[in-house]
C-alpha atoms as a PDB file:
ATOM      1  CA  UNK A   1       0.000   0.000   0.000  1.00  0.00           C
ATOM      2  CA  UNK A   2       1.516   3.474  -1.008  1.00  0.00           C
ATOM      3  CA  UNK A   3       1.591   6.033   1.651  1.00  0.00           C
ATOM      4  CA  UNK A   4      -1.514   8.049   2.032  1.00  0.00           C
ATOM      5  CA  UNK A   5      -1.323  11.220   3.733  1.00  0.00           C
ATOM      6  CA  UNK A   6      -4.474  12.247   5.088  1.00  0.00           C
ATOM      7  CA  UNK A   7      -7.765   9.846   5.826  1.00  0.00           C
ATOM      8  CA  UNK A   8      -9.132  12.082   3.191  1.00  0.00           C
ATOM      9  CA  UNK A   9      -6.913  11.606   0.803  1.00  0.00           C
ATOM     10  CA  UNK A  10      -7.622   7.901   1.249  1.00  0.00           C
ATOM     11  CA  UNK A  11     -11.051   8.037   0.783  1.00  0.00           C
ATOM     12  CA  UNK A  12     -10.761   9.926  -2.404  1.00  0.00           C
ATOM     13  CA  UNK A  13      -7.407   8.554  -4.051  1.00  0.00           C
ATOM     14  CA  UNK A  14      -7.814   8.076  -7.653  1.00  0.00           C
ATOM     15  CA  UNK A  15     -11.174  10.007  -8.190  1.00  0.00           C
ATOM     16  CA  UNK A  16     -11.637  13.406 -10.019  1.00  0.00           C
ATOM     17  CA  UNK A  17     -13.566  16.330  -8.396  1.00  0.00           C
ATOM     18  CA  UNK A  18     -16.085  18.000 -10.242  1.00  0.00           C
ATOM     19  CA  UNK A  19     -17.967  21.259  -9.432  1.00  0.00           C
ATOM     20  CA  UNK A  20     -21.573  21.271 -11.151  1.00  0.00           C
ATOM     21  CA  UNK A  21     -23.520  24.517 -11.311  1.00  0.00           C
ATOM     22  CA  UNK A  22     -27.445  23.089 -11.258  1.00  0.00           C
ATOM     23  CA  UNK A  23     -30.924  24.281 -10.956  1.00  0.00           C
ATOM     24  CA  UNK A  24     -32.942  23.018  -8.440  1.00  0.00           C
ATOM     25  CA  UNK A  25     -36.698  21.806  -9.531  1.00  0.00           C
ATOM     26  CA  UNK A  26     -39.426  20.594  -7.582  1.00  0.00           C
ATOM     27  CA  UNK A  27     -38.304  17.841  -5.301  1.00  0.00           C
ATOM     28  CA  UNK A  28     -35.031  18.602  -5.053  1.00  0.00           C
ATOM     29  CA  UNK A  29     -33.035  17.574  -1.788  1.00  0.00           C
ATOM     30  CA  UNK A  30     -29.496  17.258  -1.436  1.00  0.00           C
ATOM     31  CA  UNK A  31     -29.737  14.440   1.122  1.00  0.00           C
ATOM     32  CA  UNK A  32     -31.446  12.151  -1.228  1.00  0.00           C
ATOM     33  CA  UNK A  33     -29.127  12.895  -4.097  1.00  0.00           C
ATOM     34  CA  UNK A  34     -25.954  11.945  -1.902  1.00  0.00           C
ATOM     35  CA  UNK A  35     -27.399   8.438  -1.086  1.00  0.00           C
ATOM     36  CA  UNK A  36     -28.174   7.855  -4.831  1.00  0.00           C
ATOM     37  CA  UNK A  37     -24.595   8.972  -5.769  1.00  0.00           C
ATOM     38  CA  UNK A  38     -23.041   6.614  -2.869  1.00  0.00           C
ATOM     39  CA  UNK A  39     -24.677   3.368  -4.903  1.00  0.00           C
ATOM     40  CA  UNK A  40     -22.250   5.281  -7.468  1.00  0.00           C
ATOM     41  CA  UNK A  41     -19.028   5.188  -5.390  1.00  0.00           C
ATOM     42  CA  UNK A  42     -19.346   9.571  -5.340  1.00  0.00           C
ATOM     43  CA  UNK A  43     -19.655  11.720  -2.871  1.00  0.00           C
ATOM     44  CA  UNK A  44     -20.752  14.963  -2.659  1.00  0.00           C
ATOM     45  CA  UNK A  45     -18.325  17.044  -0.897  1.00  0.00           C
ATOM     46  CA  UNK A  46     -19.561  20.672  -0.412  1.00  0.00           C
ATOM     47  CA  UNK A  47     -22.623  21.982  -1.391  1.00  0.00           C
ATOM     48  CA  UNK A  48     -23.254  25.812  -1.310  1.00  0.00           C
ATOM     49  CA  UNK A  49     -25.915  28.195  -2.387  1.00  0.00           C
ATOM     50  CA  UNK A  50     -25.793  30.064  -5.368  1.00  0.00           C
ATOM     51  CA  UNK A  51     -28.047  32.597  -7.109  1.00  0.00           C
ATOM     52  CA  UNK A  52     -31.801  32.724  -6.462  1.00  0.00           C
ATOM     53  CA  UNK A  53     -32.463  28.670  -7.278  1.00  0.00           C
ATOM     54  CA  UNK A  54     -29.087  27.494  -7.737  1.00  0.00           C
ATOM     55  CA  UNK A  55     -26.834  25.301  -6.089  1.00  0.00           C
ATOM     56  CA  UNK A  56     -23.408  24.567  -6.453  1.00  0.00           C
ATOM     57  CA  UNK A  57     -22.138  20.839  -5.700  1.00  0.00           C
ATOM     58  CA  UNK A  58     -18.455  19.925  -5.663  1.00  0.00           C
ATOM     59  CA  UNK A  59     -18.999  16.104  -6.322  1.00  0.00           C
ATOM     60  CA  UNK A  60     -16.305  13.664  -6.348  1.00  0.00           C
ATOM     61  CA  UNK A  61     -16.317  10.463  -8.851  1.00  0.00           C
ATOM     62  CA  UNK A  62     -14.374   7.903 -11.007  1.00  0.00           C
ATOM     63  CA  UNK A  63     -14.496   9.516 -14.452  1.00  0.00           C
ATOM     64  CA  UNK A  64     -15.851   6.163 -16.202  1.00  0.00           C
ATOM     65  CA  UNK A  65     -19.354   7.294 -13.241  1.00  0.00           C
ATOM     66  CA  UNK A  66     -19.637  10.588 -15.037  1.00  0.00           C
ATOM     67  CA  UNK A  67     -22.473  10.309 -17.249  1.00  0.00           C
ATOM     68  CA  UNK A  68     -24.088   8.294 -14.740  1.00  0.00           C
ATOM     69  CA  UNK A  69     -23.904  10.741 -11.915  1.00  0.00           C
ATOM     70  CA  UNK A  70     -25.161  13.231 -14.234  1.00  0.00           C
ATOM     71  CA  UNK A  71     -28.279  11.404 -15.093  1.00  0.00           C
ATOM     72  CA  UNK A  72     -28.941  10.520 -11.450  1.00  0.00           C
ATOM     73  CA  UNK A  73     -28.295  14.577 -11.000  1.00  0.00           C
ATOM     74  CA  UNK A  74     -30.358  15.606 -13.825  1.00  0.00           C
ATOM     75  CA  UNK A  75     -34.014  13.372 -12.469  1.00  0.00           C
ATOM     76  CA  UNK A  76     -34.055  16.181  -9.900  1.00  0.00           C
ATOM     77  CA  UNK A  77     -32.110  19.653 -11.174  1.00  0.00           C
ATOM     78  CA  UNK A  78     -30.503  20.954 -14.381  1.00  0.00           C
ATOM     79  CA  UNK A  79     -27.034  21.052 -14.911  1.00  0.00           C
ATOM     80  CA  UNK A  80     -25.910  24.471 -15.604  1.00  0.00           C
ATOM     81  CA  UNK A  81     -22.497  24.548 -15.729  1.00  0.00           C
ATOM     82  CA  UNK A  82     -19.557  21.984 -15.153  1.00  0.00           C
ATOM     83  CA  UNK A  83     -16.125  22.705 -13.904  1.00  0.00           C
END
């Protein structure tokens, strides 16, 4: 096992962070969309307000999960923006 410096850094080695811009709709909860995302093997690790409607999720995933994170994101807000 390579040295790992931080538990955090464990939990997270080899996945990509992503920060997603989306547009809440009806339904939305960011509670439910982190257990759907754990059957994925991602995690969301900050969420944070933006404008009026918005939120702004810093998710992190294996790259081959992408468009399946996305899809699980999109049943309950648009994706504005991707970073």
């Amino acid at each position: 096992m390579k040295h790992i410096s931080t538990y955090f850094d464990f939990l997270y080695e080899g996945k990509k962070q992503y920060v997603y811009t989306v547009k809440e709709e009806k339904g939305f909860n960011v509670f439910d969309l982190l257990n759907e995302l754990k059957k994925l093997n991602a995690e969301i690790l900050n969420n944070a307000p933006g404008k009026k409607g918005e939120t702004v999720l810093t998710i992190a995933l294996d790259e081959s999960a992408k468009p399946k994170v996305e899809n699980v994101i999109e049943k309950t807000a648009k994706i504005l923006n991707v970073e």
